[in-house]
PDB file of N, CA and C in Angstrom:
ATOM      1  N   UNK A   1     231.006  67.101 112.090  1.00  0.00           N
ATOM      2  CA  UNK A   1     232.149  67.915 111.721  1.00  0.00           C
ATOM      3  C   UNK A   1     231.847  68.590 110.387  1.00  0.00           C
ATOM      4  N   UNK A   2     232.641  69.798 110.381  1.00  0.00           N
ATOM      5  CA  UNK A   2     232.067  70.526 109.294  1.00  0.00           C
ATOM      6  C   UNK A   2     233.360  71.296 108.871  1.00  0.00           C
ATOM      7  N   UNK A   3     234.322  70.538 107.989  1.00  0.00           N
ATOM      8  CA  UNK A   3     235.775  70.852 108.177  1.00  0.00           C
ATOM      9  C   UNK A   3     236.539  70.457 108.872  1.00  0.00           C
ATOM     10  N   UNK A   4     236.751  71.880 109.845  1.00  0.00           N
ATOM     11  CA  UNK A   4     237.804  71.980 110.906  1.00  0.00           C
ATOM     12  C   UNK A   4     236.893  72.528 112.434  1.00  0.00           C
ATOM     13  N   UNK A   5     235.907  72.508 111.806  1.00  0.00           N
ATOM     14  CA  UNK A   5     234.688  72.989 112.668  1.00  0.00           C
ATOM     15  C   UNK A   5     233.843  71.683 113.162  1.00  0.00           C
ATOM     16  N   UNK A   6     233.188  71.839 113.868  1.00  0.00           N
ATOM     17  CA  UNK A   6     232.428  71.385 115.298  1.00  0.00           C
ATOM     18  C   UNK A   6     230.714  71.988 115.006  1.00  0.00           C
ATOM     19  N   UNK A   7     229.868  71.500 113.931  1.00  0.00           N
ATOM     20  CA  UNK A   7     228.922  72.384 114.159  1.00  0.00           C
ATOM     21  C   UNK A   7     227.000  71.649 114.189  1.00  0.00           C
ATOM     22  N   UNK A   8     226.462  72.774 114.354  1.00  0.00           N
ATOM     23  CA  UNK A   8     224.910  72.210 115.062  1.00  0.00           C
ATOM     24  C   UNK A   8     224.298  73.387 114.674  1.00  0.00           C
ATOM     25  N   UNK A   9     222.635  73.375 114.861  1.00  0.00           N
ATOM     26  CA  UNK A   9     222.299  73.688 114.080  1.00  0.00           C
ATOM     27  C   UNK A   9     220.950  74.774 115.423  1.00  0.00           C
ATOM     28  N   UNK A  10     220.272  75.563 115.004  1.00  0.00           N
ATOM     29  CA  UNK A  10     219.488  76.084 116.075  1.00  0.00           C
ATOM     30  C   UNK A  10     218.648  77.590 115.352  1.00  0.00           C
ATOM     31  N   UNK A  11     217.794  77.694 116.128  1.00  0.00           N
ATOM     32  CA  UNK A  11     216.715  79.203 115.337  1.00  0.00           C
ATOM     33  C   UNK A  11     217.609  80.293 115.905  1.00  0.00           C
ATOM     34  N   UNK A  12     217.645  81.404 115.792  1.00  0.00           N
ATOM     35  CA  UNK A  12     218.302  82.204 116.662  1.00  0.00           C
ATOM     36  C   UNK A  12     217.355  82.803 117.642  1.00  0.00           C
ATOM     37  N   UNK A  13     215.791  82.575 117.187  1.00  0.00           N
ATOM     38  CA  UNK A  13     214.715  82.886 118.151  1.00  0.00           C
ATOM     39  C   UNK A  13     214.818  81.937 119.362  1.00  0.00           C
ATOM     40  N   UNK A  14     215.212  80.719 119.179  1.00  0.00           N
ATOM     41  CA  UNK A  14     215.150  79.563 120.211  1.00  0.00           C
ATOM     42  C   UNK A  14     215.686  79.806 121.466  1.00  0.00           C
ATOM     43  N   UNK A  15     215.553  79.178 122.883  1.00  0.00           N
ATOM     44  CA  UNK A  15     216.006  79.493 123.596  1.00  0.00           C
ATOM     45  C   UNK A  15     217.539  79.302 123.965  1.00  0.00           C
ATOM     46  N   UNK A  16     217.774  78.083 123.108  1.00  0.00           N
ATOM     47  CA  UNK A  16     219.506  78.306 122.773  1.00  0.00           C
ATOM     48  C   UNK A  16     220.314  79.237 122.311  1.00  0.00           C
ATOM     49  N   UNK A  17     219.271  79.392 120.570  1.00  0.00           N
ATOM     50  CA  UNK A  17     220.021  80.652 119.986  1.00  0.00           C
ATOM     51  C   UNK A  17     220.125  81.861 121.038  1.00  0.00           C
ATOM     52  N   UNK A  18     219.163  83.126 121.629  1.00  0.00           N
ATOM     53  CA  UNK A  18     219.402  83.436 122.684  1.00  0.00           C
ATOM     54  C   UNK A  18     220.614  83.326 123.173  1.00  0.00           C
ATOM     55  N   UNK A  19     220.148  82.162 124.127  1.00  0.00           N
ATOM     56  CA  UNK A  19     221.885  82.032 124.913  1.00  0.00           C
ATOM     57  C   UNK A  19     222.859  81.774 124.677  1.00  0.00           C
ATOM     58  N   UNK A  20     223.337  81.619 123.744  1.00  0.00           N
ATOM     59  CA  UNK A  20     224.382  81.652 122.600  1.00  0.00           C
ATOM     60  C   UNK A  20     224.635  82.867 121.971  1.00  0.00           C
ATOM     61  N   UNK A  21     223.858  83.779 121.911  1.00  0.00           N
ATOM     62  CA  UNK A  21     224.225  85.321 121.486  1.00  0.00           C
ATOM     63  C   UNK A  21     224.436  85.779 122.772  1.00  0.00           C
ATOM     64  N   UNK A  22     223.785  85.768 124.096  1.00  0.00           N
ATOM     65  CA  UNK A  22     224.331  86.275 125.115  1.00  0.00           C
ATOM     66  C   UNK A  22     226.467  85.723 125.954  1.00  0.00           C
ATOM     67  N   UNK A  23     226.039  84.634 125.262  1.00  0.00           N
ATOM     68  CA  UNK A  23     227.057  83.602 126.185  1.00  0.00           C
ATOM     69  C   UNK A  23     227.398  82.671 125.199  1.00  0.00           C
ATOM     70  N   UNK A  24     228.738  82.607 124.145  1.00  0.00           N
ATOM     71  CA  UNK A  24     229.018  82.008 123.318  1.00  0.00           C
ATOM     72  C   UNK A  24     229.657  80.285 123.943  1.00  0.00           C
ATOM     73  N   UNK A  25     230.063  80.832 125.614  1.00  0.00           N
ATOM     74  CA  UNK A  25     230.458  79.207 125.706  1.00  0.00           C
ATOM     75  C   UNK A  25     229.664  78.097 125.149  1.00  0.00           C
ATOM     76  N   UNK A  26     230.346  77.067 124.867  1.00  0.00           N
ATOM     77  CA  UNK A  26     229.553  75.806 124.595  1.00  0.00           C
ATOM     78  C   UNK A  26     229.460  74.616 125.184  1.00  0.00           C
ATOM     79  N   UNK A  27     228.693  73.730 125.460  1.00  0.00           N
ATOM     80  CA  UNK A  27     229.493  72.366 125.999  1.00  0.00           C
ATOM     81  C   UNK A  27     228.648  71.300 125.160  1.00  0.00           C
ATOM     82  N   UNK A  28     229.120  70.146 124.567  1.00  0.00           N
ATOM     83  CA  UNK A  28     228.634  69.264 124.126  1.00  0.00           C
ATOM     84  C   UNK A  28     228.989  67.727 124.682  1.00  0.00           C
ATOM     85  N   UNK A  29     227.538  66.890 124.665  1.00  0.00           N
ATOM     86  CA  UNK A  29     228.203  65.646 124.662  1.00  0.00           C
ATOM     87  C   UNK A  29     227.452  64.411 124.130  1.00  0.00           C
ATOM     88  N   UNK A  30     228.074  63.548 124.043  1.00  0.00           N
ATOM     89  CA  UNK A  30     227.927  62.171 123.347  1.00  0.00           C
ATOM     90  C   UNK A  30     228.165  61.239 123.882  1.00  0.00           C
ATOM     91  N   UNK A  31     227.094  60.122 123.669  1.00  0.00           N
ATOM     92  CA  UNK A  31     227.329  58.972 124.728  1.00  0.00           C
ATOM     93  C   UNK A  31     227.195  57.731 123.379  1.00  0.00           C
ATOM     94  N   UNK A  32     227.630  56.864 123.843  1.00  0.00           N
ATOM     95  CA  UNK A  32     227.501  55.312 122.672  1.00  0.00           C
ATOM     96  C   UNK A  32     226.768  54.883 123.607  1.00  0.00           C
ATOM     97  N   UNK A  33     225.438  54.729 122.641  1.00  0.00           N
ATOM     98  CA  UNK A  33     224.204  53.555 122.999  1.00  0.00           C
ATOM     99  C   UNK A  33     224.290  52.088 123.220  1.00  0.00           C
ATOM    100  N   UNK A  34     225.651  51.757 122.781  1.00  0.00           N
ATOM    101  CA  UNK A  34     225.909  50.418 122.919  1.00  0.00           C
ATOM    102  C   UNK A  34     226.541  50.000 124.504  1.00  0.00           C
ATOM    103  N   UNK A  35     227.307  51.573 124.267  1.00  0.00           N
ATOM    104  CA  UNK A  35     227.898  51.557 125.509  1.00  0.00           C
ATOM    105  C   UNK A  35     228.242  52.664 126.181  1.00  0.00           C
ATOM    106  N   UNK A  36     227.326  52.790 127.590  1.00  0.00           N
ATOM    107  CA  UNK A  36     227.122  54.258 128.062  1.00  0.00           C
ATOM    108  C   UNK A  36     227.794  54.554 129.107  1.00  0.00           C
ATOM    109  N   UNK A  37     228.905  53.499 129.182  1.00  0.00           N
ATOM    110  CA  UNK A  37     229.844  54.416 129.769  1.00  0.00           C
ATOM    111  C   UNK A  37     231.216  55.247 128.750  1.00  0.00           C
ATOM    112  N   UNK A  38     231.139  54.765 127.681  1.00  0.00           N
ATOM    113  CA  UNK A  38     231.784  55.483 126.691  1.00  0.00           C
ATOM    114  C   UNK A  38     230.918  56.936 126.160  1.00  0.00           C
ATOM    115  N   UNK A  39     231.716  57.543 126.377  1.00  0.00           N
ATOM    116  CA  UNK A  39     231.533  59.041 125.831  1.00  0.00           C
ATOM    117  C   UNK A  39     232.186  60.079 126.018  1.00  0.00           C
ATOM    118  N   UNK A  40     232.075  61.362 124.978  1.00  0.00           N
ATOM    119  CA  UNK A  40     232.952  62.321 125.047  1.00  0.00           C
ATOM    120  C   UNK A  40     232.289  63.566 125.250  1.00  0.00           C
ATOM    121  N   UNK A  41     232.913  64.859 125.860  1.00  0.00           N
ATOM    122  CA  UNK A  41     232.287  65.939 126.394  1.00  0.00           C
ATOM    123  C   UNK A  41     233.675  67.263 125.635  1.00  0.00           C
ATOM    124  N   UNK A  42     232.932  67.269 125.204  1.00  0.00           N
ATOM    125  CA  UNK A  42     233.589  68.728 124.077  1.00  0.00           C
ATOM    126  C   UNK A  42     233.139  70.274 124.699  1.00  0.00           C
ATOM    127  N   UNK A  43     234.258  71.203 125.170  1.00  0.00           N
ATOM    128  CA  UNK A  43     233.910  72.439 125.397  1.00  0.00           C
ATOM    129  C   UNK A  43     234.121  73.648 125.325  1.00  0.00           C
ATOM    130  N   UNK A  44     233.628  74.674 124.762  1.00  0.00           N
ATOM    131  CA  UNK A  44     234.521  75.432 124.206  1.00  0.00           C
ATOM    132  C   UNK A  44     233.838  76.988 123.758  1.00  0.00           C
ATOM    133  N   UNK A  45     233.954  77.735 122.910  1.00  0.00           N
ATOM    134  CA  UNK A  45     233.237  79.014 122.603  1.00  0.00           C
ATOM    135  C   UNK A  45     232.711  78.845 120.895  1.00  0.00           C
ATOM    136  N   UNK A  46     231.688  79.502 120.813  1.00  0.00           N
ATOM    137  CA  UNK A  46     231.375  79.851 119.062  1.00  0.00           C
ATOM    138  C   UNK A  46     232.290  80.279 118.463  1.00  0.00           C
ATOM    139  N   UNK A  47     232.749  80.227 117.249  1.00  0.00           N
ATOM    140  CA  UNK A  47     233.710  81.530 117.033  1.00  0.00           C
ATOM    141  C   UNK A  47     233.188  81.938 115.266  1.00  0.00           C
ATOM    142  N   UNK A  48     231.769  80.774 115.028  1.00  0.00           N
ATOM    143  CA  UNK A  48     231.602  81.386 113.688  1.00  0.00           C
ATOM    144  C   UNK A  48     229.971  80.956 113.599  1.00  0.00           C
ATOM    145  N   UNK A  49     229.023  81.865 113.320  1.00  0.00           N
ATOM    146  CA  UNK A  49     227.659  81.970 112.590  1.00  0.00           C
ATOM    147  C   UNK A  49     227.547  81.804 111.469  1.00  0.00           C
ATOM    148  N   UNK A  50     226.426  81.095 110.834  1.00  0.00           N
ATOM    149  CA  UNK A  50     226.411  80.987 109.648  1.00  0.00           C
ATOM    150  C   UNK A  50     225.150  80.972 109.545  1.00  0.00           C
ATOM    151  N   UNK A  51     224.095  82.016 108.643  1.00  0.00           N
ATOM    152  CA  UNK A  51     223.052  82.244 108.330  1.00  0.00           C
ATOM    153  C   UNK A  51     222.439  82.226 107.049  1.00  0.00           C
ATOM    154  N   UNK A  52     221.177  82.203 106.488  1.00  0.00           N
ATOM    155  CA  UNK A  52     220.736  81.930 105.415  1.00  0.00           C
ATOM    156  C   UNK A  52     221.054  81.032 104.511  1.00  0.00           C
ATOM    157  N   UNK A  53     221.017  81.273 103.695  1.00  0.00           N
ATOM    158  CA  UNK A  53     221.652  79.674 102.250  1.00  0.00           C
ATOM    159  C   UNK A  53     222.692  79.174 103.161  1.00  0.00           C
ATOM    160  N   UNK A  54     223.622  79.607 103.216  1.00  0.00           N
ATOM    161  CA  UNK A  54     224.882  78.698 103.151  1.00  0.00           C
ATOM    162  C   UNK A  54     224.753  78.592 104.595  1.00  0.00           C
ATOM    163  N   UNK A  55     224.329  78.748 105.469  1.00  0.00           N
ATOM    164  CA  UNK A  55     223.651  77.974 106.850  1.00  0.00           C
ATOM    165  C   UNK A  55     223.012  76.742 106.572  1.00  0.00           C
ATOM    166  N   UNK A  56     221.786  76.978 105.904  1.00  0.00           N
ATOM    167  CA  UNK A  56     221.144  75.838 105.443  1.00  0.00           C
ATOM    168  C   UNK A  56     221.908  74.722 104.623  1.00  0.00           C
ATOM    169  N   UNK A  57     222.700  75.253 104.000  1.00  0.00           N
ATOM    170  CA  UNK A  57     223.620  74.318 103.088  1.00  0.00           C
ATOM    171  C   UNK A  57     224.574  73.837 104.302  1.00  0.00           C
ATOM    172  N   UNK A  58     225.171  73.905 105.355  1.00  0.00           N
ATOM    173  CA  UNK A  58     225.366  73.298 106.234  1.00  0.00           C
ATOM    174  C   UNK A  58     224.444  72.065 106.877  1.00  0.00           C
ATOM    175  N   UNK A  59     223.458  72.691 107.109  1.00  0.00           N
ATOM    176  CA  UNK A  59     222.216  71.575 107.362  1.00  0.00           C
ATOM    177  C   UNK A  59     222.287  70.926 106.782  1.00  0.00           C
ATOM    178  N   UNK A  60     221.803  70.663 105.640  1.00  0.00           N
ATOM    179  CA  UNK A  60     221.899  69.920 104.397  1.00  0.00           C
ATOM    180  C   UNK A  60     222.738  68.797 104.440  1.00  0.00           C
ATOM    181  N   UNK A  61     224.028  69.263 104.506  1.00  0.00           N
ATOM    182  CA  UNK A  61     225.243  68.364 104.349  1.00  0.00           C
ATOM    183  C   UNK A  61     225.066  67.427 105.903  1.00  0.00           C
ATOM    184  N   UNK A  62     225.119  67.593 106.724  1.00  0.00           N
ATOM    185  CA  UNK A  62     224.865  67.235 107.814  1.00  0.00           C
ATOM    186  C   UNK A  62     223.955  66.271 108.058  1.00  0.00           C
ATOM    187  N   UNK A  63     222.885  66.646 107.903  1.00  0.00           N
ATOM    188  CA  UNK A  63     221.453  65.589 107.723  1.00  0.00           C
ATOM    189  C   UNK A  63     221.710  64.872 106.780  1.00  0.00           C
ATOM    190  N   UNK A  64     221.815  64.926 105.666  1.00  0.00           N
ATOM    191  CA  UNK A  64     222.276  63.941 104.657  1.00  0.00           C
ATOM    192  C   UNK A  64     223.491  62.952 104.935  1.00  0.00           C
ATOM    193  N   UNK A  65     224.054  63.317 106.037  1.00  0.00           N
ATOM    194  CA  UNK A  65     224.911  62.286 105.971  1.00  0.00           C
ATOM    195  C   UNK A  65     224.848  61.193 106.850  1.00  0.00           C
ATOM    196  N   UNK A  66     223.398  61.713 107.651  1.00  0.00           N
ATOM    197  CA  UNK A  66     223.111  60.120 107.983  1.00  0.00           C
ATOM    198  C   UNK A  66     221.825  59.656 107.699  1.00  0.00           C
ATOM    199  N   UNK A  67     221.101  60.988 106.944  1.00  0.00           N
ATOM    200  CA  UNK A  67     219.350  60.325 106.430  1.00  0.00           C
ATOM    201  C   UNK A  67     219.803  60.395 104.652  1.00  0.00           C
ATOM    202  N   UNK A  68     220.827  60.530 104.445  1.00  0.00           N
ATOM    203  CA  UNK A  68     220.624  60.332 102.440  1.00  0.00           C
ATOM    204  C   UNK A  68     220.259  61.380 102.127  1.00  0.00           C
ATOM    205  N   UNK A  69     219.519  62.470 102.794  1.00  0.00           N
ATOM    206  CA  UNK A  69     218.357  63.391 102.147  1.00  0.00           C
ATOM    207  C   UNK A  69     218.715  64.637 102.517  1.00  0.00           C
ATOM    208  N   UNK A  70     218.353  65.931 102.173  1.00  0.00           N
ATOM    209  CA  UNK A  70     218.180  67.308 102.546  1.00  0.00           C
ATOM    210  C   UNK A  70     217.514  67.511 103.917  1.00  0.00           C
ATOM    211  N   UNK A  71     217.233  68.462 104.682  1.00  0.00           N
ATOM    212  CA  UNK A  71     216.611  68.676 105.984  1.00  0.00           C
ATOM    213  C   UNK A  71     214.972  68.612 105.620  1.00  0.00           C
ATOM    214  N   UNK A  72     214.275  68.234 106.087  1.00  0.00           N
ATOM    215  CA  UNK A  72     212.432  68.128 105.533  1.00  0.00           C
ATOM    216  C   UNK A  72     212.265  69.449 106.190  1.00  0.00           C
ATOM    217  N   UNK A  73     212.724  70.675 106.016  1.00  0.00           N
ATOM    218  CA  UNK A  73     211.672  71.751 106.537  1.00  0.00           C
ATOM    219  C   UNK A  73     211.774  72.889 105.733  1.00  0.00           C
ATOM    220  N   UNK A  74     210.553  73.163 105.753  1.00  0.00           N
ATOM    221  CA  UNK A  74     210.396  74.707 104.680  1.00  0.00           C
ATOM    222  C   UNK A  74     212.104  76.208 105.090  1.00  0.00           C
ATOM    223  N   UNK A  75     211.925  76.181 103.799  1.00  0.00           N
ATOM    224  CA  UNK A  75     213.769  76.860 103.488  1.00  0.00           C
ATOM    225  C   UNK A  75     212.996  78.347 104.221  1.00  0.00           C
ATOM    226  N   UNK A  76     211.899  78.739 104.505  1.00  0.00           N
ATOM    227  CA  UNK A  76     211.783  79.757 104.993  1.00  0.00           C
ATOM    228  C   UNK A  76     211.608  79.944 106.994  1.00  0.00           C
ATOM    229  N   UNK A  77     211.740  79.075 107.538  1.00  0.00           N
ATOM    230  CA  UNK A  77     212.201  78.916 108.535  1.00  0.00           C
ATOM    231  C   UNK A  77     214.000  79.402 108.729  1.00  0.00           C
ATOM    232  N   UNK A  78     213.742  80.268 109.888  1.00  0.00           N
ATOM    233  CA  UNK A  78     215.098  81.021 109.982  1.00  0.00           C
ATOM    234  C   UNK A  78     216.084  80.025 111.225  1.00  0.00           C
ATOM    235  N   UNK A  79     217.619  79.451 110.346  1.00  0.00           N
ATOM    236  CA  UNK A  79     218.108  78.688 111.147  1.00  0.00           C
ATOM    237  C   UNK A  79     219.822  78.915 111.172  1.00  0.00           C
ATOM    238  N   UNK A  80     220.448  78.927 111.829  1.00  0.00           N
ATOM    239  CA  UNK A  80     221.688  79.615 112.170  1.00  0.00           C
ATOM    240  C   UNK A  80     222.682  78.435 112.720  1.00  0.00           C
ATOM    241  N   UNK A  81     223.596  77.715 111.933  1.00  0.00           N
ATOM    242  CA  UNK A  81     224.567  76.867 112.375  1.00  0.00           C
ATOM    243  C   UNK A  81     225.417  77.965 113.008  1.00  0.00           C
ATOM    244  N   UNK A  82     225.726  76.885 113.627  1.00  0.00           N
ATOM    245  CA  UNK A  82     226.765  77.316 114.653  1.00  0.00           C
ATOM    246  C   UNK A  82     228.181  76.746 114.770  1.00  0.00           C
ATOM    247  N   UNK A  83     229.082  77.156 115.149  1.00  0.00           N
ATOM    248  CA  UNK A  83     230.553  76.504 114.861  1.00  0.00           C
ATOM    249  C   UNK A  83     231.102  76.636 115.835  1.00  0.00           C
ATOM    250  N   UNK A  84     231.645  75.395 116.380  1.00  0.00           N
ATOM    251  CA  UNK A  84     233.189  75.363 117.086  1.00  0.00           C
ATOM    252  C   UNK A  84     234.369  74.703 116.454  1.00  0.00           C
ATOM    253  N   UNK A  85     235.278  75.238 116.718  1.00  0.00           N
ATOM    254  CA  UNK A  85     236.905  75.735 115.925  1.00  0.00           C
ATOM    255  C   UNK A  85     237.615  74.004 116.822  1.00  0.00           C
ATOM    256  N   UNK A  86     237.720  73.066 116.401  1.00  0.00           N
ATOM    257  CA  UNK A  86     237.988  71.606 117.018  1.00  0.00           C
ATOM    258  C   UNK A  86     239.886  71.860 116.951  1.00  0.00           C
TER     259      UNK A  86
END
């Protein structure tokens, strides 16, 4: 979570990014490893991009909050969070 937002992270070269500029639907899901019949399936449209610094500064916050640390990859790699509106 990223706010009030729903968000993840992707190249816009990738074959996601792609289909995500063609086709903003989304679907996500999550399963508990402990227990796999528990899980949730989230679905819905983009409704916000976020590029350069303050993309990455999304990353950032994100990864750090379950490795302690910043993302390990060179800041010149092009990466585009993505948002859904929860």
């Amino acid at each position: 979570m990223e706010g009030d937002y729903l968000a993840f992270f992707t190249s816009p070269n990738s074959r996601k990014g792609r289909n995500l500029h063609a086709d903003d639907r989304i679907a996500i899901s999550v399963t508990d490893r402990e227990n796999l019949v528990r899980s949730a399936l989230v679905r819905g449209r983009v409704v916000k991009r976020v590029g350069g610094d303050a993309g990455w500064e999304i990353v950032d916050r994100i990864f750090a909050k379950y490795t302690g640390g910043p993302y390990p990859s060179a800041r010149t790699a092009r990466r585009t969070s993505w948002n859904r509106r929860t």
